[in-house]
C-alpha atoms as a PDB file:
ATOM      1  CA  UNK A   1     -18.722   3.839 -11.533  1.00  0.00           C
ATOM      2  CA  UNK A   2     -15.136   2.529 -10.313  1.00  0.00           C
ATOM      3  CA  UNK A   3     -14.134   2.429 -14.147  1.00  0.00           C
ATOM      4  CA  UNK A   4     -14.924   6.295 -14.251  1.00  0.00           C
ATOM      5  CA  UNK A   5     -13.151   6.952 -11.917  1.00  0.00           C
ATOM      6  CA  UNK A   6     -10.051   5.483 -12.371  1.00  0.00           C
ATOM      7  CA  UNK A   7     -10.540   7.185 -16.020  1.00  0.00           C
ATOM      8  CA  UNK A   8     -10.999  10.608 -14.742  1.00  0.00           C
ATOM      9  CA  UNK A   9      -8.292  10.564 -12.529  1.00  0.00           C
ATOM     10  CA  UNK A  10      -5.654   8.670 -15.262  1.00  0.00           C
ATOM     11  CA  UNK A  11      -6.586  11.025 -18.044  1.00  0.00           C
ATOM     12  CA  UNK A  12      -3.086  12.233 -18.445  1.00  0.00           C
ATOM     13  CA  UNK A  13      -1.270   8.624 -18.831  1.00  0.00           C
ATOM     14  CA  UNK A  14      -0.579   6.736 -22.025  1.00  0.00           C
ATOM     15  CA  UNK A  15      -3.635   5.295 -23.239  1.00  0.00           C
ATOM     16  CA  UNK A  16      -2.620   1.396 -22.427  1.00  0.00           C
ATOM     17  CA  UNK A  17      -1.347   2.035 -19.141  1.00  0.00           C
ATOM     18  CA  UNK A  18      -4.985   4.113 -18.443  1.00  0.00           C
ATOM     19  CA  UNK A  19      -6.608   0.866 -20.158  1.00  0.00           C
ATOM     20  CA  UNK A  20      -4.842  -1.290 -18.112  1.00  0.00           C
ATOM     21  CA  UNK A  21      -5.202   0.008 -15.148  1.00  0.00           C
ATOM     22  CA  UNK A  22      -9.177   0.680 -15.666  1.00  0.00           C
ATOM     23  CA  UNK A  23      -9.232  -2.868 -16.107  1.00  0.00           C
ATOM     24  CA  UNK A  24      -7.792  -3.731 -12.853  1.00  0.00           C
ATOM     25  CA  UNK A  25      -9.564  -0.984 -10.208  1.00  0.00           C
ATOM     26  CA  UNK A  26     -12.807  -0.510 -12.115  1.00  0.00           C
ATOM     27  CA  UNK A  27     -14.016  -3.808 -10.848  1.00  0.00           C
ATOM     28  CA  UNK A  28     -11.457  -5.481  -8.348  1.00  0.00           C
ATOM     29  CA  UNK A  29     -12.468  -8.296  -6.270  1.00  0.00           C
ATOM     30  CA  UNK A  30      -9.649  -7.612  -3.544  1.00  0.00           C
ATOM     31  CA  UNK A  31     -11.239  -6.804  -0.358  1.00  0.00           C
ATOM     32  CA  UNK A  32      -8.332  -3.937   0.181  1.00  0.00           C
ATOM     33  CA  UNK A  33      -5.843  -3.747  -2.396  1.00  0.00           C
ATOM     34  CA  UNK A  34      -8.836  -2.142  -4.530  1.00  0.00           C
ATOM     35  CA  UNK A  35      -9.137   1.473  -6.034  1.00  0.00           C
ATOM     36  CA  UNK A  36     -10.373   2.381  -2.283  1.00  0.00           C
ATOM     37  CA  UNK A  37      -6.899   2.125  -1.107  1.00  0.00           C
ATOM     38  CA  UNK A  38      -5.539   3.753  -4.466  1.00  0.00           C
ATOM     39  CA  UNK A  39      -7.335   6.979  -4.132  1.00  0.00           C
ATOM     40  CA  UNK A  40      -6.714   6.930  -0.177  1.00  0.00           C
ATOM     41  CA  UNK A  41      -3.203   7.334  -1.283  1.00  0.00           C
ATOM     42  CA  UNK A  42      -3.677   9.537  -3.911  1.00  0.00           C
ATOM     43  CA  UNK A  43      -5.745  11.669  -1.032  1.00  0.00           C
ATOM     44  CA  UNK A  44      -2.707  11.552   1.311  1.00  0.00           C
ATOM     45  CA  UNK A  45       0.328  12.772  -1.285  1.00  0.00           C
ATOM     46  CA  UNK A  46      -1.942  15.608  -1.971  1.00  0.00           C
ATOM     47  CA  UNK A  47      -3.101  16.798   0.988  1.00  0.00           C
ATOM     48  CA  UNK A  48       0.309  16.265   3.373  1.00  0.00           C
ATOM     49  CA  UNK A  49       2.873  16.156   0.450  1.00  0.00           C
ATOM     50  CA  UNK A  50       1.774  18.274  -2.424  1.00  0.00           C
ATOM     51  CA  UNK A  51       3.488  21.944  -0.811  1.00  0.00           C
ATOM     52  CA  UNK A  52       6.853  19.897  -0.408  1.00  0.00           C
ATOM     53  CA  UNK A  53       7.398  18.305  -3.422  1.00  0.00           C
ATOM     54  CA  UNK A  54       7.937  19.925  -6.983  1.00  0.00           C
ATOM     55  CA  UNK A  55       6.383  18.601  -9.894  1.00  0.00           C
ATOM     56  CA  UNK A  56       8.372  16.421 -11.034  1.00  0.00           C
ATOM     57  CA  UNK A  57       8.091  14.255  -8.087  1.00  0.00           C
ATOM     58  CA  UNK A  58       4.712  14.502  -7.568  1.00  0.00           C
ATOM     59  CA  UNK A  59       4.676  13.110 -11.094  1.00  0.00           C
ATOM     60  CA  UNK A  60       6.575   9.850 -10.547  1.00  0.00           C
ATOM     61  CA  UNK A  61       4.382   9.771  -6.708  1.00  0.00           C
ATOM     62  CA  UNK A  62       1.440   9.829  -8.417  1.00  0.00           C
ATOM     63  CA  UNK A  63       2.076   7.663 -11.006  1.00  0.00           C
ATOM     64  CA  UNK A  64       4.170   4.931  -8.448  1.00  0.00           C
ATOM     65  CA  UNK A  65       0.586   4.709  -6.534  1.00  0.00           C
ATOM     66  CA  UNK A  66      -1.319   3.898  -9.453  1.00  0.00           C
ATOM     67  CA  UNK A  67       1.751   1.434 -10.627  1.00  0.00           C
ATOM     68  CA  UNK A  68       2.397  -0.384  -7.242  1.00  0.00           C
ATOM     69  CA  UNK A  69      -0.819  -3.289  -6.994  1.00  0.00           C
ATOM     70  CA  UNK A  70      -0.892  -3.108 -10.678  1.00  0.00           C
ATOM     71  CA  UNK A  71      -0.249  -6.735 -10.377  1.00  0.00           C
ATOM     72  CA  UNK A  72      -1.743  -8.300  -7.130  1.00  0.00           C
ATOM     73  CA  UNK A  73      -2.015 -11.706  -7.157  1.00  0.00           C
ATOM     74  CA  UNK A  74      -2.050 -13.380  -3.131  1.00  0.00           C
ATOM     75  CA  UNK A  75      -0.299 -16.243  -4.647  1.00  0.00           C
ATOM     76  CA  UNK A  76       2.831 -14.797  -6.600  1.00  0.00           C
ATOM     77  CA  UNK A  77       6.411 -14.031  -5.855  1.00  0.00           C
ATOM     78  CA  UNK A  78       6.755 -11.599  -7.913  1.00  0.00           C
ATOM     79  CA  UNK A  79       3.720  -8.596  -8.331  1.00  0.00           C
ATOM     80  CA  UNK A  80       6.136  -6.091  -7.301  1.00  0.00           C
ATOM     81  CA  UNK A  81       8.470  -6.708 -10.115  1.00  0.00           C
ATOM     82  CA  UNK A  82       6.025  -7.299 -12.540  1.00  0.00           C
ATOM     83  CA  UNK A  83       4.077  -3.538 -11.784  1.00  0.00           C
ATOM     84  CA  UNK A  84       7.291  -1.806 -11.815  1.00  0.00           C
ATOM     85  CA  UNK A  85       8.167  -3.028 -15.586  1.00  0.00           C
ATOM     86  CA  UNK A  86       4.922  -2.252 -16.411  1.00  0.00           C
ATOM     87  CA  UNK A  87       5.267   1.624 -15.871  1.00  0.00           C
ATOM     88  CA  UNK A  88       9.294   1.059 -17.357  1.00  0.00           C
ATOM     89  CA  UNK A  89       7.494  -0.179 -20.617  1.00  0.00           C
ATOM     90  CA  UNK A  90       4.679   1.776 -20.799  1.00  0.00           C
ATOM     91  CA  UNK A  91       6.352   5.025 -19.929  1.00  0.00           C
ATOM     92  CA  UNK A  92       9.081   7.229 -21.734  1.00  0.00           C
ATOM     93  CA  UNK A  93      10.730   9.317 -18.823  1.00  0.00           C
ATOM     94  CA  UNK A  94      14.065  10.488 -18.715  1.00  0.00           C
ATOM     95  CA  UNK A  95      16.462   7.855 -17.373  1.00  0.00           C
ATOM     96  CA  UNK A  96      16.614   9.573 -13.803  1.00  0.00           C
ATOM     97  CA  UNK A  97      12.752   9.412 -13.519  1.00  0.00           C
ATOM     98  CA  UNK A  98      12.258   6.392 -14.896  1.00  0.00           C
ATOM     99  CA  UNK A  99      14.732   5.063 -11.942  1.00  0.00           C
ATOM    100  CA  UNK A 100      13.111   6.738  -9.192  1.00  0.00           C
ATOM    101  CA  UNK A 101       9.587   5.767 -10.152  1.00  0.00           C
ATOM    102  CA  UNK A 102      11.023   1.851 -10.017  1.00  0.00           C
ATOM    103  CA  UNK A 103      12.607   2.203  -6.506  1.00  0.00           C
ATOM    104  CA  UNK A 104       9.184   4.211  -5.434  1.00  0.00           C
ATOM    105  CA  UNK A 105       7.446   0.834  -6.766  1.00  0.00           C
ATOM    106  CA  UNK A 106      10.332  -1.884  -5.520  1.00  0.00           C
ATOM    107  CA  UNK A 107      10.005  -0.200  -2.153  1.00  0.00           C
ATOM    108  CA  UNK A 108       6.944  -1.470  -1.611  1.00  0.00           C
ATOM    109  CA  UNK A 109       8.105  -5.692  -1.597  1.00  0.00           C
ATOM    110  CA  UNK A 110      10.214  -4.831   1.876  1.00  0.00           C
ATOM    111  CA  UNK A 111       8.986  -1.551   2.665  1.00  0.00           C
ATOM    112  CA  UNK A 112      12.517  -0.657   4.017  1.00  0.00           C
ATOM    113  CA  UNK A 113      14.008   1.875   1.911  1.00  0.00           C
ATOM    114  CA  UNK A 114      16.382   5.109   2.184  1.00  0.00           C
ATOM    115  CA  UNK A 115      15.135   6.439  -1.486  1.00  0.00           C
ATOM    116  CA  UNK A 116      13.555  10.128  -0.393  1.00  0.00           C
ATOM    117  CA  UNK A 117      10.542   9.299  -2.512  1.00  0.00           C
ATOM    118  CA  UNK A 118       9.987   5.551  -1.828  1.00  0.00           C
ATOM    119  CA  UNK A 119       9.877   6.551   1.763  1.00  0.00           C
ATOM    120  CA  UNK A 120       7.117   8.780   0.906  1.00  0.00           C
ATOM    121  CA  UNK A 121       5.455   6.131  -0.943  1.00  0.00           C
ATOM    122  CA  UNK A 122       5.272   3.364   1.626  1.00  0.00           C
ATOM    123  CA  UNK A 123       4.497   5.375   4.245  1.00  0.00           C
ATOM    124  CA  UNK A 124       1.099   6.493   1.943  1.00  0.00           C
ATOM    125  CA  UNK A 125       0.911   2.596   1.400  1.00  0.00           C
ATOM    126  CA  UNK A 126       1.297   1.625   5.169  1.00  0.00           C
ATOM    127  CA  UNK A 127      -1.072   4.407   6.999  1.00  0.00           C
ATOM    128  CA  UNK A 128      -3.477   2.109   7.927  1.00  0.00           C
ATOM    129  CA  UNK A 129      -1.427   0.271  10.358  1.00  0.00           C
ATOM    130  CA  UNK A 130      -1.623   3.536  12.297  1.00  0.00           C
ATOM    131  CA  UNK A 131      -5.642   4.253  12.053  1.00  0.00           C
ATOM    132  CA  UNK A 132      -7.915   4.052  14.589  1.00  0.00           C
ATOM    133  CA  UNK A 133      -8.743   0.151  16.197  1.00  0.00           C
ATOM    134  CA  UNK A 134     -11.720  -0.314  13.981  1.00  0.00           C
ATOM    135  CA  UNK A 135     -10.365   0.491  11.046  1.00  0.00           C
ATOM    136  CA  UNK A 136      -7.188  -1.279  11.494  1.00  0.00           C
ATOM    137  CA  UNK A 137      -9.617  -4.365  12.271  1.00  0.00           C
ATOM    138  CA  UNK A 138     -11.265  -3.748   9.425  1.00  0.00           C
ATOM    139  CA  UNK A 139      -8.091  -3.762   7.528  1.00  0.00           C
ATOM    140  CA  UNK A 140      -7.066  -7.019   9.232  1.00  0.00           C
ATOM    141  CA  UNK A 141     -10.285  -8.417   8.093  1.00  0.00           C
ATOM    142  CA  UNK A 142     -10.263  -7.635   4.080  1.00  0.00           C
ATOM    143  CA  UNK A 143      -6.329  -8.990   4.439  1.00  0.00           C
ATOM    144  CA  UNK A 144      -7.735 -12.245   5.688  1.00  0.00           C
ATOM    145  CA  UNK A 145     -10.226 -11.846   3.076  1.00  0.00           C
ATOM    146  CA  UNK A 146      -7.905 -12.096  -0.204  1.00  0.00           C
ATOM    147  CA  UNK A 147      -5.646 -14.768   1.431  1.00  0.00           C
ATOM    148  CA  UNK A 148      -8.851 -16.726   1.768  1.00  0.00           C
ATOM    149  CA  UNK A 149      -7.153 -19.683  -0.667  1.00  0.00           C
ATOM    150  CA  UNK A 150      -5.056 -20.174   3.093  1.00  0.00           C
ATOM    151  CA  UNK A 151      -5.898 -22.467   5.841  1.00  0.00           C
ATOM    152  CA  UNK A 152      -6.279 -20.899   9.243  1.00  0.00           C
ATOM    153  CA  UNK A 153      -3.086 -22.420  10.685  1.00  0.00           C
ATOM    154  CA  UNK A 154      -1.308 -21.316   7.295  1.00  0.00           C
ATOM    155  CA  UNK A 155      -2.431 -17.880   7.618  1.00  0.00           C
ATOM    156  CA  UNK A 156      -2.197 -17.431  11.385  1.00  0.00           C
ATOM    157  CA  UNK A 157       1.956 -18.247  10.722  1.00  0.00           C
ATOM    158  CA  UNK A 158       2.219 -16.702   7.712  1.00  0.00           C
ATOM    159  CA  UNK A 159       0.381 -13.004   8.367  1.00  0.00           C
ATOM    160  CA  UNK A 160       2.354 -12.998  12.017  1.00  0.00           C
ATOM    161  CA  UNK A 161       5.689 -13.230  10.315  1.00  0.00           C
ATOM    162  CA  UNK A 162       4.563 -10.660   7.820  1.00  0.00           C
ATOM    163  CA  UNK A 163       3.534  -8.281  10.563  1.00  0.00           C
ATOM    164  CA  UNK A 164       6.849  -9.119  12.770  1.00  0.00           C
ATOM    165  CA  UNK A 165       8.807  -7.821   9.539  1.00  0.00           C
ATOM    166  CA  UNK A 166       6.964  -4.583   9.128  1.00  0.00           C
ATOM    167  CA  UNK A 167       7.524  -4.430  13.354  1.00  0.00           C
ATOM    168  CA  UNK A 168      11.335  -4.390  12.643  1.00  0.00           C
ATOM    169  CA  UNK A 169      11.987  -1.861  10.197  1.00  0.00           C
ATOM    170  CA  UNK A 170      11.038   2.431  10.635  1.00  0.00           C
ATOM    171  CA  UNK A 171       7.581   3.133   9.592  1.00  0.00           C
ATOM    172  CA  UNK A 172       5.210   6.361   8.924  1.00  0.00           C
ATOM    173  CA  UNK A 173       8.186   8.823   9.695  1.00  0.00           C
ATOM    174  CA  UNK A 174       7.637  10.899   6.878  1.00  0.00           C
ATOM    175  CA  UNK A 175       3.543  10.975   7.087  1.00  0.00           C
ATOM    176  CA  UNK A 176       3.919  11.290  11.249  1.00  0.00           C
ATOM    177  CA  UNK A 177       5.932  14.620  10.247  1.00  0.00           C
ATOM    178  CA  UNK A 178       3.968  15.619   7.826  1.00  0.00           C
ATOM    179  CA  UNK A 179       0.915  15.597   9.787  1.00  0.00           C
ATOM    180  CA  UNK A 180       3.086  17.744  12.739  1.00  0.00           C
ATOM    181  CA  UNK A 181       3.107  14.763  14.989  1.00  0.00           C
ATOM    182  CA  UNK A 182       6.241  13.475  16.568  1.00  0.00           C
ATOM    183  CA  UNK A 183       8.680  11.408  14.249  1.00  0.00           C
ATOM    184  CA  UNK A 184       7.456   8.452  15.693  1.00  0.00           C
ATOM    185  CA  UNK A 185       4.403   9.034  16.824  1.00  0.00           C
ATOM    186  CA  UNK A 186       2.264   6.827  14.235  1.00  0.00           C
ATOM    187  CA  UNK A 187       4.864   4.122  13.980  1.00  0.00           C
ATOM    188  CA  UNK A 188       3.992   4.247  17.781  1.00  0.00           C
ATOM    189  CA  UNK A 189       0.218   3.142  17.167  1.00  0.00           C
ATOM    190  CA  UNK A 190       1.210   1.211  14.230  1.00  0.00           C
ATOM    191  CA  UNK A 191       3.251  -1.144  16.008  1.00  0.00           C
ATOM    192  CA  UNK A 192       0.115  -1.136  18.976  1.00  0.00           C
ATOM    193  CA  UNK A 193      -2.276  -2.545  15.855  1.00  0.00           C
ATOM    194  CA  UNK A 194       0.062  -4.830  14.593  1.00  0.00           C
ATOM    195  CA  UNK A 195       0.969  -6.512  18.169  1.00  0.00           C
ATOM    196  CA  UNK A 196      -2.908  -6.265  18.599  1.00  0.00           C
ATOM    197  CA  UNK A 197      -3.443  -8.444  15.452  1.00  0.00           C
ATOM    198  CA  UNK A 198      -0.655 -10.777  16.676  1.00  0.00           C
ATOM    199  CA  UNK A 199      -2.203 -11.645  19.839  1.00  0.00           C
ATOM    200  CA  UNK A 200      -5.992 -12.125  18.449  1.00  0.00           C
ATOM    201  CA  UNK A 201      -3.959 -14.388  15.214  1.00  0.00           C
ATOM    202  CA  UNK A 202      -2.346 -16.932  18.173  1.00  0.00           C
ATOM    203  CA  UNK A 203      -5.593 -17.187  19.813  1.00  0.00           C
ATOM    204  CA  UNK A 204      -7.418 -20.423  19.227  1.00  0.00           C
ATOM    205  CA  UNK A 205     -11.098 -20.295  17.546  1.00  0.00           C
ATOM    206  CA  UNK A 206     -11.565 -18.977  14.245  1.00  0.00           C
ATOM    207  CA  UNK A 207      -9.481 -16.151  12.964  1.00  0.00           C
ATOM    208  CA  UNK A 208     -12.321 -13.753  11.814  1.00  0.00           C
ATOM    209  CA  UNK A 209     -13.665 -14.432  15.156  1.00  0.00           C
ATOM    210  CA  UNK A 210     -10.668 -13.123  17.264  1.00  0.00           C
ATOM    211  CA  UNK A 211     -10.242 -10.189  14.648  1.00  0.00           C
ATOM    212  CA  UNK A 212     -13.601  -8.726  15.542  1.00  0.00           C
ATOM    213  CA  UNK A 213     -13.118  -8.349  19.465  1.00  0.00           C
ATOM    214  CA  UNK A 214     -11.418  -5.676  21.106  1.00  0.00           C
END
């Protein structure tokens, strides 16, 4: 069913980049980075982004979601890189698009950027920081899932320093503004969940444990 899906809604790309990227959503193993999270995306450009954007930007959007976790391995450097020259081999774009859809893509490894679309895109990729506590928990929880290859200790260090960087840079100020909210109104709660996941993460105990208490 997954497989149809992600056919239906690539129908319009070349045929190895569809292929391809049937192969990795129709049946992912990743407890989040899966076609779930692909399609929430997809959900959010058009709903909050599709009136303010003109086709040609919607274009490389669309096509930068499907792109980003192209690659996703919990081990490597690199998946980032490797997704973005996927779309720059696969695709023939004019040289302007073909840039912006890479720094939509790149964007993603730091999720600090002042590219107008890249913005756009991590904020789509970074929403669930702001949901409600038991989704966020449940996001915390398929995280912990695909870094399951990590020892408690390693993760506990690891995910905090990961969550400290996303603390330090802007976050969800296009999507908060989209959705008429304050500027910062969803980095707000983000920033709540992520200091929420901190404290649970340098509790003592087992980390699925302290993830699943208020």
């Amino acid at each position: 069913m997954s497989a149809n899906v992600v056919q239906a809604r690539t129908g319009d790309m070349p045929p190895l980049l569809r292929a391809l990227l049937v192969e990795r959503f129709g049946a992912s193993s990743l407890a989040y980075h899966n076609l779930g999270h692909i399609l929430h995306m997809l959900e959010g450009l058009e709903t909050m982004f599709a009136d303010a954007l003109n086709d040609r930007d919607l274009r490389i959007l669309r096509y930068a979601i499907w792109l980003h976790d192209a690659f996703y391995d919990p081990m490597a450097k690199d998946n980032e890189r490797r997704s973005a020259d996927l779309g720059l081999a696969l695709l023939e774009w004019p040289e302007d698009e073909m840039r912006d859809l890479e720094c939509c893509v790149m964007a993603t490894k730091g999720h600090a950027t002042d590219h107008p679309l890249a913005r756009i895109l991590v904020d789509l990729d970074l929403s669930i920081l702001a949901a409600d506590r038991p989704d966020y928990r449940r996001y915390a929880l398929a995280i912990r899932d695909e870094y399951a290859m990590h020892s408690e200790d390693a993760y506990r260090s690891g995910r905090i320093a990961v969550l400290d960087g996303l603390c330090s840079v802007p976050l969800l100020r296009r999507l908060s503004v989209a959705r008429g909210l304050g500027e910062t109104k969803l980095e707000g709660r983000a920033r709540a969940n992520m200091r929420w996941e901190q404290a649970r993460l340098r509790e003592g105990g087992a980390i699925v444990d302290a993830l699943g208490r208020d």
